[in-house]
C-alpha atoms as a PDB file:
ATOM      1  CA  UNK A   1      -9.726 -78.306 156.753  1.00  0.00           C
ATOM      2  CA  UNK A   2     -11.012 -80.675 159.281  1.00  0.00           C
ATOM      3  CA  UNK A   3     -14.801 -80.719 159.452  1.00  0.00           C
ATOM      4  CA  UNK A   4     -17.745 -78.096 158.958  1.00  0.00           C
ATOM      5  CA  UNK A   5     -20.352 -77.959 161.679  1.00  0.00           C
ATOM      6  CA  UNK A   6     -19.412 -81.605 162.705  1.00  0.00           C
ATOM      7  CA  UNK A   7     -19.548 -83.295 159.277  1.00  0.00           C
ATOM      8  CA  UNK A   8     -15.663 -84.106 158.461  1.00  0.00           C
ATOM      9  CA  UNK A   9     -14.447 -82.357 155.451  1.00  0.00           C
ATOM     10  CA  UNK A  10     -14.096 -84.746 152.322  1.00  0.00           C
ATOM     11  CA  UNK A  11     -11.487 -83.254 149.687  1.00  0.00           C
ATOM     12  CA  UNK A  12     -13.025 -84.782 146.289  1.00  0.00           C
ATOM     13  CA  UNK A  13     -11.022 -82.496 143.587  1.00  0.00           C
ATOM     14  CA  UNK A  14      -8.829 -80.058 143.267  1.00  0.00           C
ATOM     15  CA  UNK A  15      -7.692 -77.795 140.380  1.00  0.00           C
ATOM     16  CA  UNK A  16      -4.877 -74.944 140.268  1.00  0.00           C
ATOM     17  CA  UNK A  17      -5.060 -71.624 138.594  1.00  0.00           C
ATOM     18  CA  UNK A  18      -2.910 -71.122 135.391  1.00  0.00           C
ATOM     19  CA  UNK A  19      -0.449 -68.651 137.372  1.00  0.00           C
ATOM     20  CA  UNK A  20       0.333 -71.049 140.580  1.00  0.00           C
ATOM     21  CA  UNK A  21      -1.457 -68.955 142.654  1.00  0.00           C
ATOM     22  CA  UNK A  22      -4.253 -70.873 144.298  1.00  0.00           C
ATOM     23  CA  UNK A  23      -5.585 -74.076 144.778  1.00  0.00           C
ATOM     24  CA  UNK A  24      -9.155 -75.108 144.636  1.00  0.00           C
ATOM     25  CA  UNK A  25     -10.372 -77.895 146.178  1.00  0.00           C
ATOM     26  CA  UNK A  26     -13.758 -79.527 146.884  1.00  0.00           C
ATOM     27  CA  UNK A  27     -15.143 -80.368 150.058  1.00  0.00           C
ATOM     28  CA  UNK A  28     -17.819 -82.780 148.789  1.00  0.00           C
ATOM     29  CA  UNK A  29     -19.453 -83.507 152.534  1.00  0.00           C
ATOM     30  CA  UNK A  30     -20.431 -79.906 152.587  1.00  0.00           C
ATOM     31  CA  UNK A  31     -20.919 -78.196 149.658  1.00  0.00           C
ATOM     32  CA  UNK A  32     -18.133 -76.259 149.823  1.00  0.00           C
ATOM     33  CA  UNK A  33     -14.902 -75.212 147.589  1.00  0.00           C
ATOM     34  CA  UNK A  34     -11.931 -74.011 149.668  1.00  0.00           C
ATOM     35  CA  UNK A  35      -9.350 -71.262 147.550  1.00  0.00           C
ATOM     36  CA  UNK A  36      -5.726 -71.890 148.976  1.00  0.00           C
ATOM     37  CA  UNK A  37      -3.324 -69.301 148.695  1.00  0.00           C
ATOM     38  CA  UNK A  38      -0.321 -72.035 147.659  1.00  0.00           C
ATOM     39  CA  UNK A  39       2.531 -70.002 148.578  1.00  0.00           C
ATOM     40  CA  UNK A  40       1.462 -69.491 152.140  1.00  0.00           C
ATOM     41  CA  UNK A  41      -1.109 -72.332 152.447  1.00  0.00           C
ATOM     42  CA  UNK A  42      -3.612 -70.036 153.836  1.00  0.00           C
ATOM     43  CA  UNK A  43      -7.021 -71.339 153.135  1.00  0.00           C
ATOM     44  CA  UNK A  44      -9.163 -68.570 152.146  1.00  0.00           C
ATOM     45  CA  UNK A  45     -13.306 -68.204 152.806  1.00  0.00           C
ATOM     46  CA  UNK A  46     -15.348 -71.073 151.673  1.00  0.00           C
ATOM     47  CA  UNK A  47     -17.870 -71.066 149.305  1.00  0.00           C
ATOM     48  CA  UNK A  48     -20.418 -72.595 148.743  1.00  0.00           C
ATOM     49  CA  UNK A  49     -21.677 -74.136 145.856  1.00  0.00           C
ATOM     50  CA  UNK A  50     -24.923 -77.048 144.997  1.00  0.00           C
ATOM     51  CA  UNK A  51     -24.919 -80.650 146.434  1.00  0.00           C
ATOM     52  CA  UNK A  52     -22.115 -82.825 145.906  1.00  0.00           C
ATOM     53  CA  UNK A  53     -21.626 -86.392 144.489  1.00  0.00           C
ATOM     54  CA  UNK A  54     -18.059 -88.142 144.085  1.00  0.00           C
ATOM     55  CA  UNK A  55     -15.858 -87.062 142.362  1.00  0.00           C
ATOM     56  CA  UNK A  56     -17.152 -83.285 142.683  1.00  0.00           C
ATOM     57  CA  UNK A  57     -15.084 -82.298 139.523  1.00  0.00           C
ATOM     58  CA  UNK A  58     -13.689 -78.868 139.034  1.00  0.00           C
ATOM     59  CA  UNK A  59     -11.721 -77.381 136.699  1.00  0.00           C
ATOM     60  CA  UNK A  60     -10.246 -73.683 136.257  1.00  0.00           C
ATOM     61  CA  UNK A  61     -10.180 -71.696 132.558  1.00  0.00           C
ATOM     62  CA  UNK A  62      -7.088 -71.336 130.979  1.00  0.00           C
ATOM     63  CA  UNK A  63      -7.182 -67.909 131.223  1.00  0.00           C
ATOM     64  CA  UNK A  64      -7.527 -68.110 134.984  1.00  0.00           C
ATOM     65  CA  UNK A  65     -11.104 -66.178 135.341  1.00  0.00           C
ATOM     66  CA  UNK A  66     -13.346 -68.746 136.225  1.00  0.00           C
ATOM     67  CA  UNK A  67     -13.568 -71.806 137.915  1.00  0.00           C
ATOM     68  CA  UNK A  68     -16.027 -74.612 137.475  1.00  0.00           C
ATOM     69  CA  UNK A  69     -17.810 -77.186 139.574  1.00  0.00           C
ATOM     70  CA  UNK A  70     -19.962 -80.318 139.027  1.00  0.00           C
ATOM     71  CA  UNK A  71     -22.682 -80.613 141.459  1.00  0.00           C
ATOM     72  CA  UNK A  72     -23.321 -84.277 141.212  1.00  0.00           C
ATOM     73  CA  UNK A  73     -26.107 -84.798 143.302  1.00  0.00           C
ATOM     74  CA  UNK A  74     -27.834 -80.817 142.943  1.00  0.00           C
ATOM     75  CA  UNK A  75     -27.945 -81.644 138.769  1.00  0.00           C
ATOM     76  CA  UNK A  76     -26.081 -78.241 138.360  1.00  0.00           C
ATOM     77  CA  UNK A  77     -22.764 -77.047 137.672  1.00  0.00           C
ATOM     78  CA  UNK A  78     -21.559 -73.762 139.593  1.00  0.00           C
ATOM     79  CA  UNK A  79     -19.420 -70.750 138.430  1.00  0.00           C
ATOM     80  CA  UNK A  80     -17.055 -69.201 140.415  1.00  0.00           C
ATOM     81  CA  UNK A  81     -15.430 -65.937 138.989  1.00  0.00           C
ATOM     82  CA  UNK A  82     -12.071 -66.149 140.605  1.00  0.00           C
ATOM     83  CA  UNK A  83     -11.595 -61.934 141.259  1.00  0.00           C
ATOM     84  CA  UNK A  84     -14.269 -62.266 143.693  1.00  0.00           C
ATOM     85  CA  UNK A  85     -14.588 -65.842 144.912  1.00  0.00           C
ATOM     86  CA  UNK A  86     -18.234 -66.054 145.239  1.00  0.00           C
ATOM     87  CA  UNK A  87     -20.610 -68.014 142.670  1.00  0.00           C
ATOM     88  CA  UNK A  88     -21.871 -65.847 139.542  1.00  0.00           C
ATOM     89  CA  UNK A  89     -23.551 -68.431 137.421  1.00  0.00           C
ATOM     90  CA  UNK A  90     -25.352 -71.728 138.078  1.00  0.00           C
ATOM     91  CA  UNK A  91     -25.735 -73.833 135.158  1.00  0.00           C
ATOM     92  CA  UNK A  92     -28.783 -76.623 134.971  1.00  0.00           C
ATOM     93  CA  UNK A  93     -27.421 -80.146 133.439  1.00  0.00           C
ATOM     94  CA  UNK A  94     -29.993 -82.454 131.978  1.00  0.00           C
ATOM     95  CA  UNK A  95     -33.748 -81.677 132.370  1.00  0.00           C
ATOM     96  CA  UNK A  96     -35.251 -81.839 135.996  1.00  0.00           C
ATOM     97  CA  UNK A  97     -33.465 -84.126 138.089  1.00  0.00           C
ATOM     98  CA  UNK A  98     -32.261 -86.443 135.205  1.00  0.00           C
ATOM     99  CA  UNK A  99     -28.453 -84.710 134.658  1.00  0.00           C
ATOM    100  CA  UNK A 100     -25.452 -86.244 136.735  1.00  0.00           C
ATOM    101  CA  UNK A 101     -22.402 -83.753 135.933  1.00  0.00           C
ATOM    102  CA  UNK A 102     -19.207 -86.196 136.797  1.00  0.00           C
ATOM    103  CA  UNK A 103     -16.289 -85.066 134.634  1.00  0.00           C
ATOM    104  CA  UNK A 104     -15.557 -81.654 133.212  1.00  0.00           C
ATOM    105  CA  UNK A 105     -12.757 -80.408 130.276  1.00  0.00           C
ATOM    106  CA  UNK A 106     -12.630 -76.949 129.415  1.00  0.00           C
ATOM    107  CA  UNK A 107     -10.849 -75.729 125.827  1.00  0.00           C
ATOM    108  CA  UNK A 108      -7.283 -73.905 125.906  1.00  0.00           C
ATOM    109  CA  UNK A 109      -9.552 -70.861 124.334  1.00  0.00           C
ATOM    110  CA  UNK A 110     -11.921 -70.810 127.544  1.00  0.00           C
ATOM    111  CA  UNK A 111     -14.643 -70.477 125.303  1.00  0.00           C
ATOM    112  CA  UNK A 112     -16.376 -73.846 126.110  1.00  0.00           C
ATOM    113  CA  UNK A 113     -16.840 -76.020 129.119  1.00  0.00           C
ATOM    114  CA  UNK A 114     -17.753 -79.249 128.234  1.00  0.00           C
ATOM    115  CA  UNK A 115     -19.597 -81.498 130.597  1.00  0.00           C
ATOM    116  CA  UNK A 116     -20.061 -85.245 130.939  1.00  0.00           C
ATOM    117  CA  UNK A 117     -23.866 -85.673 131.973  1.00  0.00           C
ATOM    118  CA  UNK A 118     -23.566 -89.423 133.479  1.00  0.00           C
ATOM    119  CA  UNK A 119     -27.596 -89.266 133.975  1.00  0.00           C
ATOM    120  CA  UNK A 120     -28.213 -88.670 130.094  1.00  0.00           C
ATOM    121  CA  UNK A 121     -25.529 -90.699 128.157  1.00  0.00           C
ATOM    122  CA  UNK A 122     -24.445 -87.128 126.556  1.00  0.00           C
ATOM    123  CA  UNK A 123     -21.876 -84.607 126.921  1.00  0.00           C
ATOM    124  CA  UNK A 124     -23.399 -80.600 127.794  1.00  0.00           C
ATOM    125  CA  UNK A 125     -21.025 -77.534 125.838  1.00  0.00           C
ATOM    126  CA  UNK A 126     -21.300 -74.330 128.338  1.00  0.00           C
ATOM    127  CA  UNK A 127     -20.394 -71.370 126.760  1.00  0.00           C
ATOM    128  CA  UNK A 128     -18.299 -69.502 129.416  1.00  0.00           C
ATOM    129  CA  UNK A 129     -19.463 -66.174 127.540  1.00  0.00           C
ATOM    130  CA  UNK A 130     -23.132 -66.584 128.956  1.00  0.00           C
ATOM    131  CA  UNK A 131     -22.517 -69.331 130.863  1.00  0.00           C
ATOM    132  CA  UNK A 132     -25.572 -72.110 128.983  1.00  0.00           C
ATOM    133  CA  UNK A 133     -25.788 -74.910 127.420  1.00  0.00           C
ATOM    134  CA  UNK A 134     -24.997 -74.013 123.862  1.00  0.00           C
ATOM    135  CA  UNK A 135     -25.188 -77.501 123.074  1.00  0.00           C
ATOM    136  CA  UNK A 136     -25.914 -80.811 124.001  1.00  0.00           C
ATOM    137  CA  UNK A 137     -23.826 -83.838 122.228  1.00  0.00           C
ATOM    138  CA  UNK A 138     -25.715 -87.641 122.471  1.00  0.00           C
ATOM    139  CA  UNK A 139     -22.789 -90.072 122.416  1.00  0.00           C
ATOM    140  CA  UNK A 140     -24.982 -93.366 122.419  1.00  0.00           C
ATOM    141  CA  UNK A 141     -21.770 -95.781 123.385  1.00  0.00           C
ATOM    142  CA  UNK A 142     -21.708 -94.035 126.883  1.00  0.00           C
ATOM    143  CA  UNK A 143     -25.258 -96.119 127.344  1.00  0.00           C
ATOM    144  CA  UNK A 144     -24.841 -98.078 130.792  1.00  0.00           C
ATOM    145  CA  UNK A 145     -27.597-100.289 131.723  1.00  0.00           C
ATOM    146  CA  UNK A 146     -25.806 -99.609 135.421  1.00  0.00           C
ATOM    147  CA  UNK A 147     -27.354 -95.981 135.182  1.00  0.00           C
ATOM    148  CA  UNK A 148     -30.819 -95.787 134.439  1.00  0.00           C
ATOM    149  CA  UNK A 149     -31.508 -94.015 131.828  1.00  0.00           C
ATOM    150  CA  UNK A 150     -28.127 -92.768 131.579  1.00  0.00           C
ATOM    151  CA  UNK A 151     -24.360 -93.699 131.100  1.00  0.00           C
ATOM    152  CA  UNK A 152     -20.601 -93.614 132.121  1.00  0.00           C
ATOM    153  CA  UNK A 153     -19.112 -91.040 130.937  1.00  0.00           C
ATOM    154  CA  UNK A 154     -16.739 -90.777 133.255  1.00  0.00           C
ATOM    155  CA  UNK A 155     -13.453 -89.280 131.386  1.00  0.00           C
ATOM    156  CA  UNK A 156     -12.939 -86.030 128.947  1.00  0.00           C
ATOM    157  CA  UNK A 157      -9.738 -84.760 127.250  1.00  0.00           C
ATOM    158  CA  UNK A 158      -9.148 -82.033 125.317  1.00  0.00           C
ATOM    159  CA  UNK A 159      -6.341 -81.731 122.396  1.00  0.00           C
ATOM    160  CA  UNK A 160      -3.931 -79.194 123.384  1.00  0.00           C
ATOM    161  CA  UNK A 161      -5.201 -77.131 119.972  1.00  0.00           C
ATOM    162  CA  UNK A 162      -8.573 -77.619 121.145  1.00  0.00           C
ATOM    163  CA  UNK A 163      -9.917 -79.419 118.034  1.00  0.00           C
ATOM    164  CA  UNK A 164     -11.084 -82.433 119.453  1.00  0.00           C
ATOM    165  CA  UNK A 165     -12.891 -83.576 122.638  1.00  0.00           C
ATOM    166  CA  UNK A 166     -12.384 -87.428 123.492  1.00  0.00           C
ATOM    167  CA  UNK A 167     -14.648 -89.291 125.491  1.00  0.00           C
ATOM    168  CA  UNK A 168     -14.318 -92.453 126.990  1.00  0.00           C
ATOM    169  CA  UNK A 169     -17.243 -94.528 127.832  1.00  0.00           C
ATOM    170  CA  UNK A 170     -16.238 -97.470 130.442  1.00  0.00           C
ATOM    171  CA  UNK A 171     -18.856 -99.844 130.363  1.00  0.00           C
ATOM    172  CA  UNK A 172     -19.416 -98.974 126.144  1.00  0.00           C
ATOM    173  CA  UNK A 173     -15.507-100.043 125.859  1.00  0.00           C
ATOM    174  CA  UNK A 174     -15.141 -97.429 123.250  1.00  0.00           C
ATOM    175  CA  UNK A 175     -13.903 -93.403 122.827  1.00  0.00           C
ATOM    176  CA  UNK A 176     -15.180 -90.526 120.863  1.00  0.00           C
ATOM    177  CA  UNK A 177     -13.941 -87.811 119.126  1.00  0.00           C
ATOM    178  CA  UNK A 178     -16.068 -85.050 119.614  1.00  0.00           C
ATOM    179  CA  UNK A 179     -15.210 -82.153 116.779  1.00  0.00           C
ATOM    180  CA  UNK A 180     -15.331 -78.993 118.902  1.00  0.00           C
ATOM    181  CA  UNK A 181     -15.901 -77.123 115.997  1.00  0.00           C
ATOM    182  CA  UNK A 182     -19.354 -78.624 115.480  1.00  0.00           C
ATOM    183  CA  UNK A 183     -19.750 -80.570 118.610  1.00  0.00           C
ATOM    184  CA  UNK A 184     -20.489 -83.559 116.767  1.00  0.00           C
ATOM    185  CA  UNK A 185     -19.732 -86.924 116.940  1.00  0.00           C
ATOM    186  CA  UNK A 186     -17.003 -87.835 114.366  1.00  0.00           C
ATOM    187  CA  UNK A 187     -15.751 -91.178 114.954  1.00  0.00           C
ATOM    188  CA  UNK A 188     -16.190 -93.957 117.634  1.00  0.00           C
ATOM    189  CA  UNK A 189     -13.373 -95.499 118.409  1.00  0.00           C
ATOM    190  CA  UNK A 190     -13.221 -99.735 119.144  1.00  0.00           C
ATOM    191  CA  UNK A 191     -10.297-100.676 121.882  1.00  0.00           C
ATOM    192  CA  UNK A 192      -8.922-104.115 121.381  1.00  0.00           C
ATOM    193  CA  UNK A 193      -8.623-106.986 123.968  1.00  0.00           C
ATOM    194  CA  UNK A 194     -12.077-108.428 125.622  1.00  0.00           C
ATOM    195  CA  UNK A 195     -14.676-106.348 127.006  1.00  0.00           C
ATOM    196  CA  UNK A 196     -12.516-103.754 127.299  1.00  0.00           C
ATOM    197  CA  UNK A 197     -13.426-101.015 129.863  1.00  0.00           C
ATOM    198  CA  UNK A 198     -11.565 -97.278 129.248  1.00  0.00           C
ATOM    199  CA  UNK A 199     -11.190 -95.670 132.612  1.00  0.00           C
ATOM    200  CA  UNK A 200      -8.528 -93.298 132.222  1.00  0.00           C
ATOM    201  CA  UNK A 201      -7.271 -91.155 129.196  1.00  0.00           C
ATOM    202  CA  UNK A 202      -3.787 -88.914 128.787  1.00  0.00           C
ATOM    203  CA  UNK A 203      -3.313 -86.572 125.965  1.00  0.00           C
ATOM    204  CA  UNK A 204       0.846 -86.035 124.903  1.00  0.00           C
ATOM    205  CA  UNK A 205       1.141 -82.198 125.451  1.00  0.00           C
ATOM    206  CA  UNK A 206       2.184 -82.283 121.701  1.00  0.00           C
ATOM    207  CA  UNK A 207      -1.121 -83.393 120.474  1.00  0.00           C
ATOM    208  CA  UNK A 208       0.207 -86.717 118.688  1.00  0.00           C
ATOM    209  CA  UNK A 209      -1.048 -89.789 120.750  1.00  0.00           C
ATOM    210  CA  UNK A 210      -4.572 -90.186 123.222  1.00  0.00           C
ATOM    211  CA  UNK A 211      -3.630 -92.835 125.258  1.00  0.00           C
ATOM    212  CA  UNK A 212      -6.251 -94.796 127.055  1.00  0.00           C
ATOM    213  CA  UNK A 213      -6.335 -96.998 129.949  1.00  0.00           C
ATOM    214  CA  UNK A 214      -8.441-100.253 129.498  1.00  0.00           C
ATOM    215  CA  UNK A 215      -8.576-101.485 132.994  1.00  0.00           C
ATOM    216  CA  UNK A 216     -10.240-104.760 132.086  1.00  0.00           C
ATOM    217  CA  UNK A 217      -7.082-105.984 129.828  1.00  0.00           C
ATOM    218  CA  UNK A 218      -4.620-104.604 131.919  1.00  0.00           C
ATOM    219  CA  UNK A 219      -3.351-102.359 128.789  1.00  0.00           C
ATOM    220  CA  UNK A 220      -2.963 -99.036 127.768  1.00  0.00           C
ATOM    221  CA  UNK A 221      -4.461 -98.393 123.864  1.00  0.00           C
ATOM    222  CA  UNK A 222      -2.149 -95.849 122.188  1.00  0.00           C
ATOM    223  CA  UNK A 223      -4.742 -93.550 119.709  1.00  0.00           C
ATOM    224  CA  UNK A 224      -2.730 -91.770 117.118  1.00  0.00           C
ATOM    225  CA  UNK A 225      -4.626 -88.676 117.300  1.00  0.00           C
ATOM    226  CA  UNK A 226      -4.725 -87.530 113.609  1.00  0.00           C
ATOM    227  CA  UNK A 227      -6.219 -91.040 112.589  1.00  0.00           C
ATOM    228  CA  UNK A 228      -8.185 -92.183 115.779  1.00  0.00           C
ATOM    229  CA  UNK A 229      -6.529 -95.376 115.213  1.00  0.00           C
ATOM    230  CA  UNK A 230      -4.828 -97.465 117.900  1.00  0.00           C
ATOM    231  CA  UNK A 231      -1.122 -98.234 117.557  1.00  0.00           C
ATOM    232  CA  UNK A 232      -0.420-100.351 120.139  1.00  0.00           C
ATOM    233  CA  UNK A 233      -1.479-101.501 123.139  1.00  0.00           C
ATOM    234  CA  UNK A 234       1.305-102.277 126.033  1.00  0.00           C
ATOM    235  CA  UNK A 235       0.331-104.104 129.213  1.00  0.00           C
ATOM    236  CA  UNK A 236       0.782-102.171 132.156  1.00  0.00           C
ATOM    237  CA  UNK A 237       0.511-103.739 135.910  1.00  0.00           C
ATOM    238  CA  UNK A 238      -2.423-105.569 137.860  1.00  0.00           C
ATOM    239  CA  UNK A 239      -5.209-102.113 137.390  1.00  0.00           C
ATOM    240  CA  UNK A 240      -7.641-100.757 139.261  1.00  0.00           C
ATOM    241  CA  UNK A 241     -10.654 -98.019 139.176  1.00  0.00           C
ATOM    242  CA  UNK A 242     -10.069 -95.491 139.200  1.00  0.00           C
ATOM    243  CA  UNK A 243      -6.455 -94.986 137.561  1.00  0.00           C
ATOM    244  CA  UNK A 244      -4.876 -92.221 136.350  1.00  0.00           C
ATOM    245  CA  UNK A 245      -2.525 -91.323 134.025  1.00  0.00           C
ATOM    246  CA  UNK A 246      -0.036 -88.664 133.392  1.00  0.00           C
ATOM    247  CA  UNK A 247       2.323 -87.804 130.426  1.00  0.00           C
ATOM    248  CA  UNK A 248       5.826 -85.465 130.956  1.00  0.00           C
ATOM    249  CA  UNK A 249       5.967 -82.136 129.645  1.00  0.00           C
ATOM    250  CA  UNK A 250       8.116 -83.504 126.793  1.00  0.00           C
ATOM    251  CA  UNK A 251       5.708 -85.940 125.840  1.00  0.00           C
ATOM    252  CA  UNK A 252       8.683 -89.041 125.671  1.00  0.00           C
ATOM    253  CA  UNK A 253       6.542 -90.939 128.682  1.00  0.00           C
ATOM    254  CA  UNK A 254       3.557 -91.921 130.531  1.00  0.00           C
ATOM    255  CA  UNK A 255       3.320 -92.849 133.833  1.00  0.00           C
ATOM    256  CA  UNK A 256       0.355 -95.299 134.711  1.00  0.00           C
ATOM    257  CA  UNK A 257      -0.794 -96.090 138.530  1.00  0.00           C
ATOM    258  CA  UNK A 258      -1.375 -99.165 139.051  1.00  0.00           C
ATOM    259  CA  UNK A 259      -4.398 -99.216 142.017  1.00  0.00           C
ATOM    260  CA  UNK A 260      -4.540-103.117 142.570  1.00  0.00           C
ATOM    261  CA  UNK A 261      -0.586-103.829 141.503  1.00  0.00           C
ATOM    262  CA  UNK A 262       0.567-100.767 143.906  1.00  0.00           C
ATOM    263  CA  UNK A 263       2.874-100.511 141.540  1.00  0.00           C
ATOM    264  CA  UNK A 264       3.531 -97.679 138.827  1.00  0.00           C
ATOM    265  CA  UNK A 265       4.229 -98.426 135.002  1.00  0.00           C
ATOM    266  CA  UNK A 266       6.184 -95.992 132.332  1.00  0.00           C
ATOM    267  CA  UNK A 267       5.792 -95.961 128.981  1.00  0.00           C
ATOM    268  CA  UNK A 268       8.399 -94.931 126.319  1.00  0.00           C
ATOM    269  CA  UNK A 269       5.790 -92.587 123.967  1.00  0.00           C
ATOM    270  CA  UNK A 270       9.034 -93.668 121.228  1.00  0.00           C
ATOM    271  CA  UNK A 271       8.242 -97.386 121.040  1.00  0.00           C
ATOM    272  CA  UNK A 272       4.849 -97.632 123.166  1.00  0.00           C
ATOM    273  CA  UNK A 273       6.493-100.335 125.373  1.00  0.00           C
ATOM    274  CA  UNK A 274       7.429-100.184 129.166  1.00  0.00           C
ATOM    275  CA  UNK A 275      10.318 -98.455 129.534  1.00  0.00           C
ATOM    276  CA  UNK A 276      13.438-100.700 130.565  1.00  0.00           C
ATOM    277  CA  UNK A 277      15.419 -97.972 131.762  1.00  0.00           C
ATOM    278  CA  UNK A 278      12.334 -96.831 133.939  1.00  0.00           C
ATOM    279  CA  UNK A 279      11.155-100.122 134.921  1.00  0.00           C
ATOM    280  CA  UNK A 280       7.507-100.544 137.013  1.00  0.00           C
ATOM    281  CA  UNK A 281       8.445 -98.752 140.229  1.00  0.00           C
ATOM    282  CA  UNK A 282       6.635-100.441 143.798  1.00  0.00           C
ATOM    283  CA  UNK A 283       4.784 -97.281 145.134  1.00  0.00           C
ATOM    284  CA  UNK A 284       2.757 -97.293 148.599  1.00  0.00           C
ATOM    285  CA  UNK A 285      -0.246 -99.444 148.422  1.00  0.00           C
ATOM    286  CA  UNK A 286      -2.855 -98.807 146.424  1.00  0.00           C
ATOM    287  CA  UNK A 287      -2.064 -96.007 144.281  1.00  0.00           C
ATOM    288  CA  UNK A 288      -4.710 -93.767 142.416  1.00  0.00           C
ATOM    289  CA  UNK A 289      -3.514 -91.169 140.354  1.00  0.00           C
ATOM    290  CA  UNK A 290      -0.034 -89.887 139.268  1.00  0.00           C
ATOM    291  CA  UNK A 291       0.984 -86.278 138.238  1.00  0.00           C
ATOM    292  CA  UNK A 292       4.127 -85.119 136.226  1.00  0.00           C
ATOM    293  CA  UNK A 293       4.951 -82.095 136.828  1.00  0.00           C
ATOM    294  CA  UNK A 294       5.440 -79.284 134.149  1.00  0.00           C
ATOM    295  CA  UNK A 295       9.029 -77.248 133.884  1.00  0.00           C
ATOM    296  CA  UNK A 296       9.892 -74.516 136.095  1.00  0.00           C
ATOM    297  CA  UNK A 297      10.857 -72.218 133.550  1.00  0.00           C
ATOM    298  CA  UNK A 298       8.455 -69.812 132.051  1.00  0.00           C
ATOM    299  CA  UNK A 299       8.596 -66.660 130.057  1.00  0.00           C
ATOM    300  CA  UNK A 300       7.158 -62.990 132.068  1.00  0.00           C
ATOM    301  CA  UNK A 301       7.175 -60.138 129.240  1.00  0.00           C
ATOM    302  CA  UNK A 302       7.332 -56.321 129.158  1.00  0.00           C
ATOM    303  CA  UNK A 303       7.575 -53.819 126.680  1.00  0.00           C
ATOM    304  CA  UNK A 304       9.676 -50.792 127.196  1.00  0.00           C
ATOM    305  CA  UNK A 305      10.388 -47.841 124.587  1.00  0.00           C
ATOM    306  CA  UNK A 306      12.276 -45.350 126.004  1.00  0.00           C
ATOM    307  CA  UNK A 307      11.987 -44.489 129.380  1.00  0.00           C
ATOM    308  CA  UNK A 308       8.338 -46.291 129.160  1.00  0.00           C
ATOM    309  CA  UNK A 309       8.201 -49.871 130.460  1.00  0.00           C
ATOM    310  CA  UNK A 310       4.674 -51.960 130.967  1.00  0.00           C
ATOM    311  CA  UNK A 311       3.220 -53.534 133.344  1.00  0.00           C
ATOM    312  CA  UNK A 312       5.111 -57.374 133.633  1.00  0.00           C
ATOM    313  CA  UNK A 313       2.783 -59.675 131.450  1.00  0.00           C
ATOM    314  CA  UNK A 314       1.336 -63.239 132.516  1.00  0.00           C
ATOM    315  CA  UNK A 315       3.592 -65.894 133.332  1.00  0.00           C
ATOM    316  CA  UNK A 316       3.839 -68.212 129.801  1.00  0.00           C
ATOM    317  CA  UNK A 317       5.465 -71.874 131.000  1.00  0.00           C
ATOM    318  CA  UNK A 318       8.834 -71.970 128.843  1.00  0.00           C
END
């Protein structure tokens, strides 16, 4: 994808459906979303959704039907339904021009999209069901005197349960929990150091730790999840924004990227310290984001009785 009608194509996001089948990614120059057939790399009909703003986040449901899209700039977030590739639902964030969609989490039920209105210091609940606002959560620590009127909140991350919703707020130098049950506020969560500024957060796929990346300190905060209290805070390399995070599928490490160190720190999840058998590994300059990648193995199912067999079920990862 090169360019559309002379404006260069500018990949923003990308999320993949539950099954491996298909890419999405965002062209935020010109409005578009691209699907991408992975296992050919065929890049399917664009479609086109509101105004972009970087990042243009999108995320896909769990159960693969739908796939989400923060319009920045157009206030809106856009619904595609996956079976058809074409937009179904447009969703208004904020009132008038005031809402700034920038980060989107979706619950391992698919019942809820929750989106991080930068404009309005507050976090929006869509149900996917009728795809509205069911309700809208003020977290006053995501204030940012930066935004007008509005606020950073820039990060979401859903407990693999789907219990909680964690918010970071960069220039507030705090997280909250967000019950999903009640969409409430439960706790807000101080970071140590000075002035700290959360800019990246990693859930371990077992649910036990949050951890958070305070770019400002140079640290990562390790939140045990059932207390919202920090553990222990290891210092990672020279940071930059943005910088992501990743924990394995077994949840024993976390790999940080270091943007201004160009360098990439793991973390034993055991002992919260920097691994010394993985020790900070030089990467390319400047790097941005890290992945690890789930298992290969999954589970496909089928019933049989008989001569009677049914249809192979979903993929389940092993």
């Amino acid at each position: 994808i090169q360019e559309v009608g002379g404006v260069k194509s500018r990949p923003d996001a990308v999320a993949i459906t539950p099954n491996g089948l298909t890419a999405y990614v965002v062209d935020g120059a010109n409005k578009l979303v691209y699907p991408i057939t992975l296992s050919s790399s065929k890049v399917g009909t664009a479609i086109a959704v509101g105004a972009q703003g970087d990042p243009g986040a999108i995320a896909v449901t769990p159960n693969g039907e739908k796939v989400y899209v923060a319009n920045y700039s157009a206030h809106t977030v856009s619904v595609i339904t996956v079976s058809s590739n074409t937009v179904t639902a447009t969703v208004t964030i904020g009132s008038g021009e005031t809402g700034k969609p920038i980060a989107l989490a979706v619950t391992p039920s698919s019942a809820d999209v929750y989106v991080a209105d930068q404009g309005n210091a507050q976090i929006d609940d869509i149900a996917t069901s009728t795809n509205t606002v069911a309700h809208t959560i003020a977290v006053p620590s995501m204030v940012d005197a930066n935004v007008a009127a509005g606020g950073d909140p820039n990060i979401l991350a859903v407990t693999p349960e789907g219990s909680k919703l964690y918010v970071a707020s960069y220039t507030g130098g705090t997280v909250a929990d967000i019950a999903t049950s009640t969409d409430t506020v439960t706790k807000t969560i101080a970071l140590p150091g000075t002035s700290p500024n959360p800019n990246a957060l990693a859930l371990m796929p077992n649910g036990c730790q949050l951890y958070v990346h305070d770019h400002a300190n140079n640290q990562v905060d390790a939140i045990t999840v059932s207390s919202d209290e920090v553990a222990a805070s290891p210092a990672v390399g020279t940071s930059g924004d943005p910088t992501g995070m990743s924990v394995t599928p077994d949840s024993s490490h976390v790999y940080v990227a270091n943007h201004n160190a160009s360098s990439v720190s793991v973390i034993a999840t055991a002992t919260h310290t920097v691994s010394a058998t993985l020790a900070e590994a030089t990467v390319g300059k400047e790097p941005y984001a890290v992945l690890a990648t789930p298992s290969q193995y999954f589970y496909v199912l089928q019933a049989g009785h008989g001569g009677w067999q049914s249809a192979l079920g979903a993929a389940v990862p092993y």
